[in-house]
Protein backbone atom coordinates (compact mmCIF):
# COMPACT_ATOMS: atom_id res chain seq x y z
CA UNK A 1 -60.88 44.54 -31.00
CA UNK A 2 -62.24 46.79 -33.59
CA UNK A 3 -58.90 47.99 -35.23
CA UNK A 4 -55.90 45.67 -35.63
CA UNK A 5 -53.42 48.53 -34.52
CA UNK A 6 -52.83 51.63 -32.89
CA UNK A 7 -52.01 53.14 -36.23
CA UNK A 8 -55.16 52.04 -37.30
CA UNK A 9 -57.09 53.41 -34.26
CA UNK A 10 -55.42 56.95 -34.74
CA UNK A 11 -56.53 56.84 -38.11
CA UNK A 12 -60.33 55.88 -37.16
CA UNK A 13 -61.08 54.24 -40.86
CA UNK A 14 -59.70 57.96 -42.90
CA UNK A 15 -61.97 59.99 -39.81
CA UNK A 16 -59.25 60.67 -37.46
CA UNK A 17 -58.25 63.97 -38.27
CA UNK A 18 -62.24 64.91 -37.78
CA UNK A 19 -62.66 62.65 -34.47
CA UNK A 20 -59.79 63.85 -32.87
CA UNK A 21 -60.03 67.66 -33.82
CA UNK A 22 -63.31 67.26 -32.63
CA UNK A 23 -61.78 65.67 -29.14
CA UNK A 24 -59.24 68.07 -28.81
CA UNK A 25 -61.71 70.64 -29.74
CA UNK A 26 -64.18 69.77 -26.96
CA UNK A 27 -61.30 68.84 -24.42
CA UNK A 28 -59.89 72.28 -25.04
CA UNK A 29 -63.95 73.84 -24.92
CA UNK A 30 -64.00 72.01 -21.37
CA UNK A 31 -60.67 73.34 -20.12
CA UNK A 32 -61.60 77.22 -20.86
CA UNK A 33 -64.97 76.37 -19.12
CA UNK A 34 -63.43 75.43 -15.99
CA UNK A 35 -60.51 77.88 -16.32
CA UNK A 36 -63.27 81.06 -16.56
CA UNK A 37 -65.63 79.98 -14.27
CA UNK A 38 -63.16 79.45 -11.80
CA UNK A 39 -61.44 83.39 -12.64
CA UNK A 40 -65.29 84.44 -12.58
CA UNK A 41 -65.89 82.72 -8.88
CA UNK A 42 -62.82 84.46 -7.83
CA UNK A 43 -63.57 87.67 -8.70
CA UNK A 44 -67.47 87.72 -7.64
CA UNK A 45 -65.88 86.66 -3.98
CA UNK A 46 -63.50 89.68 -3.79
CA UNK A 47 -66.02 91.40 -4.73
CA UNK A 48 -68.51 90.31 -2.25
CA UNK A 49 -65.48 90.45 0.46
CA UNK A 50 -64.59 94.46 -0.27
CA UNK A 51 -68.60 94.97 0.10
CA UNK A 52 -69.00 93.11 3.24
CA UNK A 53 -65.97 94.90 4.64
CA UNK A 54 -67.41 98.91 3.68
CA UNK A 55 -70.93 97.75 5.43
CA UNK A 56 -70.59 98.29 8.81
């Protein structure tokens, strides 16, 4: 095992507070990816339903 405790794993060697802003950073970049594409799929179908339903 490369560290010798959990403590020392957190701490990454006196780089955890860059690894793990930089995980939480991504993790968060990842989450608001998903979140807006999703809210952007949802609205291009309503869309696409209200024009199919006005063509006759």
């Amino acid at each position: 095992m490369a560290f010798d405790s959990f403590a020392d794993f957190f701490a990454m060697g006196k780089h955890g507070l860059y690894v793990w802003s930089a995980y939480g950073i991504s993790g968060s970049m990842l989450v608001a990816f998903i979140f807006l594409s999703l809210r952007e799929r949802r609205k291009v179908r309503r869309q696409l339903h209200k024009r199919f339903l006005r063509e006759p």
